[in-house]
C-alpha atoms as a PDB file:
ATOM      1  CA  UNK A   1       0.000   0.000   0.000  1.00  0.00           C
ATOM      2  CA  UNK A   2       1.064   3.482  -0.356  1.00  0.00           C
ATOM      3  CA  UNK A   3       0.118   6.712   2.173  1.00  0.00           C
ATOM      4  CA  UNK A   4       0.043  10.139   0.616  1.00  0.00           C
ATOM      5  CA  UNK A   5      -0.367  13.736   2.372  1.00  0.00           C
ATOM      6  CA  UNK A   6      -0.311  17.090   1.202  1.00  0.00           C
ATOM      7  CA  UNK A   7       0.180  20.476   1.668  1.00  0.00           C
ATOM      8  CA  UNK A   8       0.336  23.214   0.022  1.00  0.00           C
ATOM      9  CA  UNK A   9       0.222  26.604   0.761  1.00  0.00           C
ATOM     10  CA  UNK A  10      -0.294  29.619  -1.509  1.00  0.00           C
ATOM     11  CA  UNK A  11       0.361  33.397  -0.360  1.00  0.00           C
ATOM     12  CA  UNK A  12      -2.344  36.064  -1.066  1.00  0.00           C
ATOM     13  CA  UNK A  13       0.330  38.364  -2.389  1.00  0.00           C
ATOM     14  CA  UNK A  14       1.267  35.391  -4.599  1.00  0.00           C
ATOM     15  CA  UNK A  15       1.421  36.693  -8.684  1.00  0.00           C
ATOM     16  CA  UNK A  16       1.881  34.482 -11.673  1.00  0.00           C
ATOM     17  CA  UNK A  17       3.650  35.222 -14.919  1.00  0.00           C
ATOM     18  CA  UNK A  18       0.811  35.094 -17.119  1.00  0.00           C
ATOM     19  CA  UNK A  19      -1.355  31.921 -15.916  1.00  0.00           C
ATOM     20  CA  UNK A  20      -4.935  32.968 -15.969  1.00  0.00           C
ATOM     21  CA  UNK A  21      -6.514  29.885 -13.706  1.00  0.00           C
ATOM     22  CA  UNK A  22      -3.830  29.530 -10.994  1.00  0.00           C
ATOM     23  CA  UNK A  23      -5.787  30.486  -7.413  1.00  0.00           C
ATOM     24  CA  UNK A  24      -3.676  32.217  -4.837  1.00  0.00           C
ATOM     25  CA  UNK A  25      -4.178  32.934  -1.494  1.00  0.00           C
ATOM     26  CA  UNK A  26      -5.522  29.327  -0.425  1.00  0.00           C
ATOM     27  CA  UNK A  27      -4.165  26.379   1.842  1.00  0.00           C
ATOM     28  CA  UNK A  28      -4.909  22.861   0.703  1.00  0.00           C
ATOM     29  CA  UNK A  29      -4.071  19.890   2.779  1.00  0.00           C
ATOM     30  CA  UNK A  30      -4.670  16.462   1.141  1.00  0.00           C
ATOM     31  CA  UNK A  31      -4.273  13.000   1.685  1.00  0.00           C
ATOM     32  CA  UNK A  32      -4.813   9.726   0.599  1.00  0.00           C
ATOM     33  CA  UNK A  33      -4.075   5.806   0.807  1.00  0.00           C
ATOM     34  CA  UNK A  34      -3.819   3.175  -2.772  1.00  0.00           C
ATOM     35  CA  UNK A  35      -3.144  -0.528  -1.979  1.00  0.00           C
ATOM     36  CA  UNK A  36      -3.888  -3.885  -4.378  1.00  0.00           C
ATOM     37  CA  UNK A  37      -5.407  -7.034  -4.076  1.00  0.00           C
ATOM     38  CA  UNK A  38      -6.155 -10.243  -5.359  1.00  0.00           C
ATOM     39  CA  UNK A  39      -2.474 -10.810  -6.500  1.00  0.00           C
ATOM     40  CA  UNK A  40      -2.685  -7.179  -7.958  1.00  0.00           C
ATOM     41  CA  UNK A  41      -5.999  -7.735  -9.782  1.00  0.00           C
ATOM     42  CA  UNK A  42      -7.861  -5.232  -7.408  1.00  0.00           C
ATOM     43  CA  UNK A  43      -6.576  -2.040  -7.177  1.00  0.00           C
ATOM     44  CA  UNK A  44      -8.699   0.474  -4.276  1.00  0.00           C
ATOM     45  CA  UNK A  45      -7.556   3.954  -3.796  1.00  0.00           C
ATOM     46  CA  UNK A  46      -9.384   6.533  -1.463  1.00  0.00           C
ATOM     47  CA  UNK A  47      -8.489  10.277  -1.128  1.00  0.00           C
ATOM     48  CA  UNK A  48      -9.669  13.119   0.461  1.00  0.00           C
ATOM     49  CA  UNK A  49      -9.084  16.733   1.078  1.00  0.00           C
ATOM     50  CA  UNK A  50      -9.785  20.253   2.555  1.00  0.00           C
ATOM     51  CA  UNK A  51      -8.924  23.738   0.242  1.00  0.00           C
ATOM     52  CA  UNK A  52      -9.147  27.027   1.735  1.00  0.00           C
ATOM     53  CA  UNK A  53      -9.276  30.986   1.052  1.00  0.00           C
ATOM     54  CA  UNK A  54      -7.602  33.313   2.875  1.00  0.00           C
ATOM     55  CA  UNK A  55      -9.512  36.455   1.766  1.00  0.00           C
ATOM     56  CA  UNK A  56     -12.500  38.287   3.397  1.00  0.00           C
ATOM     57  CA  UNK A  57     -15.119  36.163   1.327  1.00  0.00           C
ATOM     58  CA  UNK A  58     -14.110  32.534   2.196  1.00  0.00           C
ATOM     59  CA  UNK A  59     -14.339  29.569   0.695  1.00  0.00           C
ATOM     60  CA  UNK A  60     -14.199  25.707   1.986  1.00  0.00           C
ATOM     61  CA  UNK A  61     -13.946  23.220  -0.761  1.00  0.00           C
ATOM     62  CA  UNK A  62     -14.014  19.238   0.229  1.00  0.00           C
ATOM     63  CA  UNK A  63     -13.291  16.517  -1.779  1.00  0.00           C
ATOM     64  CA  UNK A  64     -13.335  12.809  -1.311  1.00  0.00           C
ATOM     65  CA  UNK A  65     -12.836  10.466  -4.462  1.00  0.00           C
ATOM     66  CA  UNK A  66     -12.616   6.574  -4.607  1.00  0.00           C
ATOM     67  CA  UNK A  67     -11.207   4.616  -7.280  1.00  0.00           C
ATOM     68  CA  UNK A  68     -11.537   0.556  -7.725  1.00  0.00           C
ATOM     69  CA  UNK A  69     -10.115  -0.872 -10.777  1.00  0.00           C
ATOM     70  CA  UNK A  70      -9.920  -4.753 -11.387  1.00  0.00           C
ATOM     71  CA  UNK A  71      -7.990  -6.381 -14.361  1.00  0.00           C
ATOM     72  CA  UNK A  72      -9.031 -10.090 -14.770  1.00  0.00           C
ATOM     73  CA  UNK A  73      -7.097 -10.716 -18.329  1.00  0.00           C
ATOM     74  CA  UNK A  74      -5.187  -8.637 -20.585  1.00  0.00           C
ATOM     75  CA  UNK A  75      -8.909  -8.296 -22.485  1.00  0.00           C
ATOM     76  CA  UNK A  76     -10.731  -7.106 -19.540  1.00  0.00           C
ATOM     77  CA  UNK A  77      -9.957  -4.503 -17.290  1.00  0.00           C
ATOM     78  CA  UNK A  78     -13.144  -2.795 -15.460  1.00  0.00           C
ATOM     79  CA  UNK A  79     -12.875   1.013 -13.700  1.00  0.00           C
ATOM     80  CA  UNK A  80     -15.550   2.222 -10.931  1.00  0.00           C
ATOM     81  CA  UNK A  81     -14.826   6.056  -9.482  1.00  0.00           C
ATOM     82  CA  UNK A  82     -16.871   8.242  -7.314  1.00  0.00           C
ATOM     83  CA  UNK A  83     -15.907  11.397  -6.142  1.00  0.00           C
ATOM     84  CA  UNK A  84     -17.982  14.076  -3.987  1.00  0.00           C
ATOM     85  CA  UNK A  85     -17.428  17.571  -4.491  1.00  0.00           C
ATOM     86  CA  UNK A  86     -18.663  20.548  -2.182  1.00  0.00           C
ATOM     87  CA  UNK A  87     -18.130  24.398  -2.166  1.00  0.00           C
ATOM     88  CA  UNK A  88     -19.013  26.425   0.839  1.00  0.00           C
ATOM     89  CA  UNK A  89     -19.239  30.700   0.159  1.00  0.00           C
ATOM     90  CA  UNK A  90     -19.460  33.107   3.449  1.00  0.00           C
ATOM     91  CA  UNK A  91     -19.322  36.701   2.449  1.00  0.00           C
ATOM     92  CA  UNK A  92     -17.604  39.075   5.189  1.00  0.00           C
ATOM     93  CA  UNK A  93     -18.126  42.586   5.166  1.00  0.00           C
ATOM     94  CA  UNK A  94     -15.389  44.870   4.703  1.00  0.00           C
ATOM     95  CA  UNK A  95     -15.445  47.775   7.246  1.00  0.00           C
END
């Protein structure tokens, strides 16, 4: 099995060269765990994580995602994933 965490952590002041989608000002902190099964027929991987803001109006994000994929033959290989996504929004008011 393999263990995997995390973290990153973007400054507010933080300014790209030219990337128009890349957030700043946010923390994330993942983690996750992958192990296989069946003499490496089953494969099960779960992860989950936290993201957020660190502006006035902020904003929790949580994921979890699960992954099972089982190969029986080199013709059949089957994939199952379900992942839950959630955005929270509180606005603050700037005095």
């Amino acid at each position: 099995y393999q263990l995997m965490l995390k973290l990153r952590d973007i400054d507010p002041e933080y300014r790209t060269m030219g990337s128009a989608f890349l957030n700043n000002g946010l923390r994330d902190i993942t983690g996750g765990v992958s192990w296989s099964m069946l003499e490496q027929k089953l494969n099960l991987s779960v992860n989950a994580g936290f993201q957020q803001t660190k502006e006035a109006t902020s904003v929790a994000r949580v994921i979890y995602a699960f992954n099972a994929g089982y190969t029986s033959n080199k013709q059949l290989s089957v994939m199952v994933n379900y992942s839950n996504f959630s955005t929270t929004t509180r606005q603050t008011q700037l005095q």
